[in-house]
Protein backbone atom coordinates (compact mmCIF):
# COMPACT_ATOMS: atom_id res chain seq x y z
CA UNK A 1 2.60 -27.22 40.57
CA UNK A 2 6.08 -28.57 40.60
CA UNK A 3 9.33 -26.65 40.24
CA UNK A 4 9.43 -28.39 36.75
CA UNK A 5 6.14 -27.21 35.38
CA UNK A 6 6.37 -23.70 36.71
CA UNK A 7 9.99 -23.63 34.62
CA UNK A 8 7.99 -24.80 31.49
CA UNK A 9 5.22 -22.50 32.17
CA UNK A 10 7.93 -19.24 32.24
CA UNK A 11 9.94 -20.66 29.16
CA UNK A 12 6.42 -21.05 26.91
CA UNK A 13 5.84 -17.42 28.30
CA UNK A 14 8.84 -16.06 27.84
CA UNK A 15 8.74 -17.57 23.71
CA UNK A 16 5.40 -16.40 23.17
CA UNK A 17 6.04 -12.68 24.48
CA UNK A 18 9.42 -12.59 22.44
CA UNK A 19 7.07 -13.77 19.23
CA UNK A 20 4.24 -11.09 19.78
CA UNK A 21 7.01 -8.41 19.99
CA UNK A 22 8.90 -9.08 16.29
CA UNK A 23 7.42 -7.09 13.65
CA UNK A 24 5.67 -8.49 10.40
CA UNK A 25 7.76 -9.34 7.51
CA UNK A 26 5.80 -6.44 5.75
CA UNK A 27 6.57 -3.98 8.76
CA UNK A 28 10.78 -5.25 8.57
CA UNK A 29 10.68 -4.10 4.55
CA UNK A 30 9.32 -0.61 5.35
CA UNK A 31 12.14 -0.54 8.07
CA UNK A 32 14.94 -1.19 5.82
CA UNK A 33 13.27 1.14 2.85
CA UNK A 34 13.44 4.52 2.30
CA UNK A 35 9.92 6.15 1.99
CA UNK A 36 10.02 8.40 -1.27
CA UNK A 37 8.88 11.79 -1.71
CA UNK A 38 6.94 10.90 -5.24
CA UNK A 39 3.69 13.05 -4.88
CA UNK A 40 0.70 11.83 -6.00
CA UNK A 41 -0.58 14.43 -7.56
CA UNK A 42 2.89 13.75 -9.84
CA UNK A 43 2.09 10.17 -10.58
CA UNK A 44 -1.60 11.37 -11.82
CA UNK A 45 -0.05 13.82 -14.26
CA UNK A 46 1.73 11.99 -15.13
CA UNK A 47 0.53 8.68 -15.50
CA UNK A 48 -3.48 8.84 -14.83
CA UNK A 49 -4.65 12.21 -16.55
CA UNK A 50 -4.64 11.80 -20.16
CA UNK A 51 -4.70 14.89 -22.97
CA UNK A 52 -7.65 14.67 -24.84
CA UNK A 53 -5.93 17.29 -27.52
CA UNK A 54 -3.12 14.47 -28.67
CA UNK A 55 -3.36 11.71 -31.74
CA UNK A 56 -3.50 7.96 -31.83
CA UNK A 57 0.31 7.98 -32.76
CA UNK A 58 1.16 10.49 -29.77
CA UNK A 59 -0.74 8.66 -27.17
CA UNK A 60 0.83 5.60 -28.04
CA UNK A 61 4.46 6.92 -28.08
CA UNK A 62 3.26 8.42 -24.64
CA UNK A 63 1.58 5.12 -23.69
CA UNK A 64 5.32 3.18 -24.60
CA UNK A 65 6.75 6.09 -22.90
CA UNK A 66 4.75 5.98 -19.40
CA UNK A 67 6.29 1.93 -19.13
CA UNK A 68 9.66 2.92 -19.29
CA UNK A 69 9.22 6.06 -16.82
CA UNK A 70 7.30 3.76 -14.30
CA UNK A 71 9.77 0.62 -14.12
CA UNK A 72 12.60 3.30 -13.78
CA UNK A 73 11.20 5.91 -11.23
CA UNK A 74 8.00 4.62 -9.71
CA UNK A 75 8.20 0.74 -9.39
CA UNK A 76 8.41 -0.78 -5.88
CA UNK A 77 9.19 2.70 -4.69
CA UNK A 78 7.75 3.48 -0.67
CA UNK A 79 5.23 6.26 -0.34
CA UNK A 80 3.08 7.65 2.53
CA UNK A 81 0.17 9.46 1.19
CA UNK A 82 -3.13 10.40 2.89
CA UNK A 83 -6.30 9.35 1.05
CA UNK A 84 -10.15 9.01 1.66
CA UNK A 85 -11.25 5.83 2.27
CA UNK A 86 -13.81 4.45 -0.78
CA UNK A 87 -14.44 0.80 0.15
CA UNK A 88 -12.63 -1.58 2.24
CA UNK A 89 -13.26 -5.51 0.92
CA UNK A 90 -11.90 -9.14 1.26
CA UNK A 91 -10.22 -10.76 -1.91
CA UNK A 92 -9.51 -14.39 -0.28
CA UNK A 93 -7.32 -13.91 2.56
CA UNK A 94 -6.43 -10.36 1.41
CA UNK A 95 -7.74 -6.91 2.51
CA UNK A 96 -8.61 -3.95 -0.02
CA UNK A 97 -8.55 -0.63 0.20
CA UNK A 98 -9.86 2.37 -2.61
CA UNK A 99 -8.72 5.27 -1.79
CA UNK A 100 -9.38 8.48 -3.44
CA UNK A 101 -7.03 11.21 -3.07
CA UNK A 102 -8.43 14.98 -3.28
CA UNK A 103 -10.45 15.11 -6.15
CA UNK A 104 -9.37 13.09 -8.47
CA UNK A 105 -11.55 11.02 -10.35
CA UNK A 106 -9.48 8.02 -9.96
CA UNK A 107 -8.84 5.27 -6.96
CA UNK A 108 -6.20 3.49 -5.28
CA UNK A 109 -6.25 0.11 -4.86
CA UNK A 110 -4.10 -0.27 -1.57
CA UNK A 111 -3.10 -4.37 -0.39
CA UNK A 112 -2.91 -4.20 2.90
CA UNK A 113 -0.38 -6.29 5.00
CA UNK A 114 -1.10 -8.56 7.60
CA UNK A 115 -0.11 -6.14 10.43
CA UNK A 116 -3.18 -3.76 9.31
CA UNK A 117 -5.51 -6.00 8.49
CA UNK A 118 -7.48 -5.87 11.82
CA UNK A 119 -6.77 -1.89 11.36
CA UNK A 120 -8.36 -1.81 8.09
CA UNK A 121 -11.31 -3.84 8.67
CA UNK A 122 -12.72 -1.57 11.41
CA UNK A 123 -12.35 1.61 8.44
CA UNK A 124 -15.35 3.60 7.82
CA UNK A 125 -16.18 4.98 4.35
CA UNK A 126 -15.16 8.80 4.13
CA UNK A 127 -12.47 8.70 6.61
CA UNK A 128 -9.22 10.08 5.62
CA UNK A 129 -6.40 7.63 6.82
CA UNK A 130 -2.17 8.39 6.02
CA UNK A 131 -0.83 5.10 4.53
CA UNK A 132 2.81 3.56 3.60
CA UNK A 133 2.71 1.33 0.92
CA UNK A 134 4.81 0.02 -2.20
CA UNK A 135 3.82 1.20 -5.51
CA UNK A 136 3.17 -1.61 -7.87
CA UNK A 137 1.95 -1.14 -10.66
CA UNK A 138 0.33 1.23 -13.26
CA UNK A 139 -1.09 -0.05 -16.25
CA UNK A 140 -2.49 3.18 -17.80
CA UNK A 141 -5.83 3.26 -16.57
CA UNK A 142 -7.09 5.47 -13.93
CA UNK A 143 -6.13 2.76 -11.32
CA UNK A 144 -2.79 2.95 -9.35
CA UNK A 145 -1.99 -0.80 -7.05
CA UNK A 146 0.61 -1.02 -4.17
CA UNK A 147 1.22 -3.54 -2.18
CA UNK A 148 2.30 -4.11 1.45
CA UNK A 149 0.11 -1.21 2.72
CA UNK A 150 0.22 -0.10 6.04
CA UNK A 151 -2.13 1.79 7.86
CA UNK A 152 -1.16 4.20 10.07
């Protein structure tokens, strides 16, 4: 091999091992957030249990309530929470995750980033994984979304 070659060899090298060791995008985001201490257990009393003992006109004052509490407090907040693994699926190029966490009757649905796809794919059903993710949204069903999950 000529001296050239062997330069352009080292220099594709060199690029390639600088690439492989810059985080995600979705890893930078969790770098530069601050991971909340919001409970789950306080977003399902909050936001997933619902009083059985209340009216139509109560529930929906609660309901209009619940919005404004989420978009303020919750929204696009960080959490790391450990969970039970449900399913794990493909949506298109994403990766799914349920989670159930203790025993509450109601899942997570976690989006995972690219950086734990591979991670999440080799998941078996029942195992209890810890988790960083962005909460999303709540819509008052028993189903709670974030986004930019990663496994840990």
């Amino acid at each position: 091999m000529k001296k050239s070659h062997v330069g352009l060899v080292l220099l594709i090298v060199t690029v390639i091992l600088f690439q492989a060791s810059l985080p995600f995008a979705s890893e930078e985001k969790i770098v530069d957030k601050t991971i909340s201490k919001i409970t789950y257990l306080e977003v399902y009393n909050k936001f997933i249990k619902t009083n059985p003992d209340i009216t139509s006109i109560q529930r929906e004052k609660l309901k209009q309530n619940r919005e404004q509490w989420w978009k303020e407090t919750y929204k696009d907040k960080w959490i790391r929470w450990i969970g039970e693994v449900k399913d794990v699926r493909s949506e298109g190029k994403e990766i799914i995750i349920d989670i159930r966490i203790g025993s509450s009757m109601s899942d997570l649905r976690l989006k995972v980033s690219p950086s734990s796809s591979e991670k999440s794919i080799e998941l078996d059903k029942g195992s209890q994984i810890t988790f960083i993710g962005r909460l999303n949204q709540q819509t008052g069903s028993s189903n709670l979304e974030l986004l930019d999950v990663i496994v840990e």
